[in-house]
Protein backbone atom coordinates (compact mmCIF):
# COMPACT_ATOMS: atom_id res chain seq x y z
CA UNK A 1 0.00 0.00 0.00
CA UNK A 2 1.77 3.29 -0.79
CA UNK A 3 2.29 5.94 1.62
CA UNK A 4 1.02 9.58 1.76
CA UNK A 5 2.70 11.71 0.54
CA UNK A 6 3.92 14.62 3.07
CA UNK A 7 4.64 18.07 2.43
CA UNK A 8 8.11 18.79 3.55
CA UNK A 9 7.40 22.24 4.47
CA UNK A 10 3.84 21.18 6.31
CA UNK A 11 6.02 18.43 8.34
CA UNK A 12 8.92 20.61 9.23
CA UNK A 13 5.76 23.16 10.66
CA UNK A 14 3.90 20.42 12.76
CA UNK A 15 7.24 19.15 13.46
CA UNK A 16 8.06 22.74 15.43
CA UNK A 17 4.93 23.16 16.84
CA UNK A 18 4.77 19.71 18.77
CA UNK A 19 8.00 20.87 19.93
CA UNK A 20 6.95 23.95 21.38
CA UNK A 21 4.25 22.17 23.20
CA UNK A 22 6.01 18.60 24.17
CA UNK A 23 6.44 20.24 28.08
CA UNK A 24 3.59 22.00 28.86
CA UNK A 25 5.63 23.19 31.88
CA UNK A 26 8.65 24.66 29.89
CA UNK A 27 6.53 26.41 27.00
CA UNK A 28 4.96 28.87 30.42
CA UNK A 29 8.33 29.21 32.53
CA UNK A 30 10.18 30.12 28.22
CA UNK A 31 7.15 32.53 27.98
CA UNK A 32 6.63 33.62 31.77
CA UNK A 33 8.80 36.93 30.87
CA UNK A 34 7.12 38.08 28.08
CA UNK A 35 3.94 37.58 29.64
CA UNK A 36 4.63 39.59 32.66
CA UNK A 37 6.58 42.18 30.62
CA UNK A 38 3.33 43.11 29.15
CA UNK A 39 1.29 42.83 31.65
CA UNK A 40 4.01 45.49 33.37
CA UNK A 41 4.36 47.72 30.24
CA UNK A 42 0.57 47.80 30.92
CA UNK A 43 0.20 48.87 34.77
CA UNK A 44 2.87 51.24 34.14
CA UNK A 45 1.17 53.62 32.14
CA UNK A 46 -2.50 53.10 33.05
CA UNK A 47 -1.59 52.78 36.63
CA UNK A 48 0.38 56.36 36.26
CA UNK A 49 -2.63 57.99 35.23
CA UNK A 50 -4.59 56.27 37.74
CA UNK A 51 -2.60 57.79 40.08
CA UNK A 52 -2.70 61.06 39.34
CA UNK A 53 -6.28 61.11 38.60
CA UNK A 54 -6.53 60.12 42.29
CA UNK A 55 -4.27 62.98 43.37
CA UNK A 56 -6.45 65.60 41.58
CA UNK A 57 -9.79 64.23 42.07
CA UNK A 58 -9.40 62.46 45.62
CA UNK A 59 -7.12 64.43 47.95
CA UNK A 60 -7.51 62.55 50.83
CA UNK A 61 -5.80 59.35 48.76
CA UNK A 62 -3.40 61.73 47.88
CA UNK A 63 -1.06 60.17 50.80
CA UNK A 64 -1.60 56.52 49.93
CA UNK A 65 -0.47 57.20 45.97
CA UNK A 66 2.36 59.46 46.74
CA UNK A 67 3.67 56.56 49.44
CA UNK A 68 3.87 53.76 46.61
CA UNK A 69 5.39 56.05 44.10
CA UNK A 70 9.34 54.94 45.14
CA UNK A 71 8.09 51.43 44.53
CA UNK A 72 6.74 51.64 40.97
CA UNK A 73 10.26 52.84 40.42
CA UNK A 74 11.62 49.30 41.76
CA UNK A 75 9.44 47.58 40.11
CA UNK A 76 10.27 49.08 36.88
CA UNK A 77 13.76 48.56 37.63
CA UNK A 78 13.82 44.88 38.53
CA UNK A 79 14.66 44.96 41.98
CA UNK A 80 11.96 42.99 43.35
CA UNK A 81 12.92 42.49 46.88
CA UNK A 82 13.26 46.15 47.68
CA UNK A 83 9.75 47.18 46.08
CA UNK A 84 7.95 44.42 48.34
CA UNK A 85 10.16 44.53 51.51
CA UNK A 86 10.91 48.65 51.43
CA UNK A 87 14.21 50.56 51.75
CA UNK A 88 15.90 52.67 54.36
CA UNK A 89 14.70 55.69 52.80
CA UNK A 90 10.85 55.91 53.81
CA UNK A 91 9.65 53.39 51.59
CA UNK A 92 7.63 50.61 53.52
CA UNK A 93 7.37 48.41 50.67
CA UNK A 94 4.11 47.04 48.40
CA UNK A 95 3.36 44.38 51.19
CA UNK A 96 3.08 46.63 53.48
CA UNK A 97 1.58 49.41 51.92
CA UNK A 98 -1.63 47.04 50.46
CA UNK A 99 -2.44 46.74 53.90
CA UNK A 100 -2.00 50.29 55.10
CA UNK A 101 -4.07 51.69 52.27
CA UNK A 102 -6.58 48.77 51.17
CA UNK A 103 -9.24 50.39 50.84
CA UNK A 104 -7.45 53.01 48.47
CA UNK A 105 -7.12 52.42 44.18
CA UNK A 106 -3.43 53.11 45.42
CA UNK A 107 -3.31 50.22 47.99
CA UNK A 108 -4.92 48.36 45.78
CA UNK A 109 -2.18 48.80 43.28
CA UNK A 110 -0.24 47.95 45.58
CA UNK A 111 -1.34 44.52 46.34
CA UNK A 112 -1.24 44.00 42.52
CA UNK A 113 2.33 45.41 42.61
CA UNK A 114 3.40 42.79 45.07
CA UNK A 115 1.67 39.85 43.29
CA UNK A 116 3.60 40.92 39.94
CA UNK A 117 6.64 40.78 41.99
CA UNK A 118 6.40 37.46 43.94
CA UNK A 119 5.61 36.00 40.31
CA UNK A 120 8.75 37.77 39.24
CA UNK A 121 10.25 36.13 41.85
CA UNK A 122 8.96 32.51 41.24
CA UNK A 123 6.88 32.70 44.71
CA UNK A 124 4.15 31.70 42.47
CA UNK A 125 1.43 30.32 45.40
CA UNK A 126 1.83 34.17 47.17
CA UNK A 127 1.31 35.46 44.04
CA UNK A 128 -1.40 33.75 43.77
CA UNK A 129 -2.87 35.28 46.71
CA UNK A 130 -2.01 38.81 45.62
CA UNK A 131 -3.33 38.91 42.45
CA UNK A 132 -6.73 37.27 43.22
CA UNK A 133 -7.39 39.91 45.44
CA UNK A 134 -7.22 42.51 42.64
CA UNK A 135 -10.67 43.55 41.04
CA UNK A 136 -10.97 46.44 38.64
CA UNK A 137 -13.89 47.58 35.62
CA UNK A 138 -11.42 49.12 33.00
CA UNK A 139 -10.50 47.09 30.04
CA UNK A 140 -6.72 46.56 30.51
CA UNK A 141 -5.52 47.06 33.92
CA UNK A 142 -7.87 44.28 35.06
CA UNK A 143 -8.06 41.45 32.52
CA UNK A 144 -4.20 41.68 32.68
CA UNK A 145 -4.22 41.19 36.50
CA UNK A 146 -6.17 37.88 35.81
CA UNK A 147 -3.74 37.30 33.00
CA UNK A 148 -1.15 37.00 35.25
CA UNK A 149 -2.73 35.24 38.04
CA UNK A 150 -3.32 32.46 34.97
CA UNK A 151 0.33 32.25 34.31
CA UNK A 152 0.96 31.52 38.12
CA UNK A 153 -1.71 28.77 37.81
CA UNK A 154 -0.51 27.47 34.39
CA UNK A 155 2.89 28.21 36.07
CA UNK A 156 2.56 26.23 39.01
CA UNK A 157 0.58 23.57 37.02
CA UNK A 158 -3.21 24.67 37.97
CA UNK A 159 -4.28 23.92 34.37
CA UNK A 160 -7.71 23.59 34.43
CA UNK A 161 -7.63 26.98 36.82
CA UNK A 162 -5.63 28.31 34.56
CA UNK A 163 -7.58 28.11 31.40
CA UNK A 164 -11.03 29.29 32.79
CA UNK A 165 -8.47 32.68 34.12
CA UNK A 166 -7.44 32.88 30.59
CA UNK A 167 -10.40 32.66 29.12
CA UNK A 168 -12.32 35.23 32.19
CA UNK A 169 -9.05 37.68 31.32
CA UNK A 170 -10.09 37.45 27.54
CA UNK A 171 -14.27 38.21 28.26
CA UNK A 172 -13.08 40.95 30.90
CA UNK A 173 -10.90 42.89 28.62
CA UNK A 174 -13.38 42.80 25.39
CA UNK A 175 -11.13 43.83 22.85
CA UNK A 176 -8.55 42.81 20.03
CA UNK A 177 -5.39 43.38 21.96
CA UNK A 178 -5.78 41.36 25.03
CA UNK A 179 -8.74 38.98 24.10
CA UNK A 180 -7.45 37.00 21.45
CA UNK A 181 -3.94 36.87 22.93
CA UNK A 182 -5.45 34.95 26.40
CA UNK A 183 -7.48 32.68 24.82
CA UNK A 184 -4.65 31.84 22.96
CA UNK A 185 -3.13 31.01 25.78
CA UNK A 186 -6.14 29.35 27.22
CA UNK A 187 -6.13 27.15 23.86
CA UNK A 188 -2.11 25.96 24.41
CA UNK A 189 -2.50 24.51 27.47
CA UNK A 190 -6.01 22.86 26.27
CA UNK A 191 -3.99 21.22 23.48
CA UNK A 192 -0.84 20.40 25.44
CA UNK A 193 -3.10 18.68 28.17
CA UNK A 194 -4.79 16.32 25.45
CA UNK A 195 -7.91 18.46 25.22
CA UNK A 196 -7.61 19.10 21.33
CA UNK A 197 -11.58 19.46 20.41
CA UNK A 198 -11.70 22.57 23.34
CA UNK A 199 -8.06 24.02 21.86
CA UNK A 200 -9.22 23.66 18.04
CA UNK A 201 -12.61 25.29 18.96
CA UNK A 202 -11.12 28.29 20.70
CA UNK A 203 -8.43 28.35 17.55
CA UNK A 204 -11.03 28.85 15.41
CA UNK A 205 -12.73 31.34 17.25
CA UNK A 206 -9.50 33.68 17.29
CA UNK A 207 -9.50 33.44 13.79
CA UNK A 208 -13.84 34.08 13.29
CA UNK A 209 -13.47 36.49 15.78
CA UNK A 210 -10.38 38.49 16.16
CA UNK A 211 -9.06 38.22 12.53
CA UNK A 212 -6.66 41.32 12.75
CA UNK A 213 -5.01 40.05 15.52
CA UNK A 214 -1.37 38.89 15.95
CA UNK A 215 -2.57 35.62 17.06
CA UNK A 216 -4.66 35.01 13.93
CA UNK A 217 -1.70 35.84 11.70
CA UNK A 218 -0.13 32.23 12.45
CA UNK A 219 -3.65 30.19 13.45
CA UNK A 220 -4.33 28.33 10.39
CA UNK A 221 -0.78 26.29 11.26
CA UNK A 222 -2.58 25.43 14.72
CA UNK A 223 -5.95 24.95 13.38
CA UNK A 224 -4.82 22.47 10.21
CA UNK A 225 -2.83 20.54 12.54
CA UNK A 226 -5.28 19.62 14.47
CA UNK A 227 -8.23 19.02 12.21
CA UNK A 228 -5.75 16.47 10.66
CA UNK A 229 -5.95 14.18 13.71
């Protein structure tokens, strides 16, 4: 009986993709960085203007912004330790700033803050804790919060936690920036944990749905591969 004949090209692809997904473990700690570099590009500037709304509009949270304000520079910076824990210079550090000023958007920053950090840190279960607590309305700030407490999950190997966070991040946020790029996410670990009818349905519905989106530019590789199983 003669064999099928395979597209070199088509192999090679299906050949790189299984790769990418043999460990679902390894794909989220290779992509854990640009995840949360996003996700911090993101809180940076929204945050920022947060802030100062707060200071204009809210006086009396004028204190609790103006007392985080050394940390987002930590943050930014890398240095981890020093933006949770505090320095010797007045800064008391996000920890324990989210519980001087929780019931302030700035403490509540803050607890997001120190979440980001722990993650940064690979304290993924106290991230955990951080970032649940976080609850917002806007469209960016919010759904990228949940974003990240997904990683943790996915992270920490949470995987069916982690793919209904993806997948609530994607609803939350509502548009073609952050939507289609979670459920992407939600869809890899569907697919690398043997669940290829859920992955191939939420492939498709990238590509019905948010067909200007980076993600949708490569789908059809995902999509054909597994319709051919």
């Amino acid at each position: 009986m003669a064999k099928k004949a395979v597209n070199p090209a088509t192999k090679q692809d299906q050949k790189s993709l299984e790769e990418a997904l043999s460990k679902s473990e390894q794909f989220f700690e290779n992509n854990k960085k640009t995840i949360f570099g996003c996700l911090i590009a993101i809180i940076v500037i929204i945050a920022g203007g947060m802030l100062y709304t707060t200071k204009v509009a809210q006086p009396r949270q004028t204190k609790a912004a103006e007392a985080i304000f050394p940390g987002e520079t930590y943050f930014i910076n890398g240095d981890y330790s020093t933006a949770l824990d505090g320095d010797s210079y007045g800064f008391d550090g996000f920890v324990e700033l989210s519980k001087q000023y929780r019931n302030t958007k700035a403490g509540k920053l803050a607890g997001l803050y120190a979440g980001l950090c722990y993650a940064q840190l690979d304290s993924m279960e106290v991230a955990e804790k951080y970032l649940a607590k976080f609850s917002g309305k806007d469209q960016m700030v919010a759904p990228s919060a949940l974003g990240a407490l997904a990683n943790c999950y996915a992270t920490s190997g949470q995987y069916g936690k982690a793919i209904s966070t993806f997948e609530k991040a994607a609803k939350k946020a509502n548009n073609n920036l952050l939507s289609p790029y979670y459920y992407f996410q939600a869809g890899l670990i569907y697919e690398s944990t043997g669940k290829t009818a859920q992955a191939l349905k939420t492939y498709k519905m990238i590509k019905a749905k948010y067909p200007e989106s980076i993600e949708s530019q490569d789908i059809d590789k995902y999509i054909a591969r597994l319709s051919s199983k």
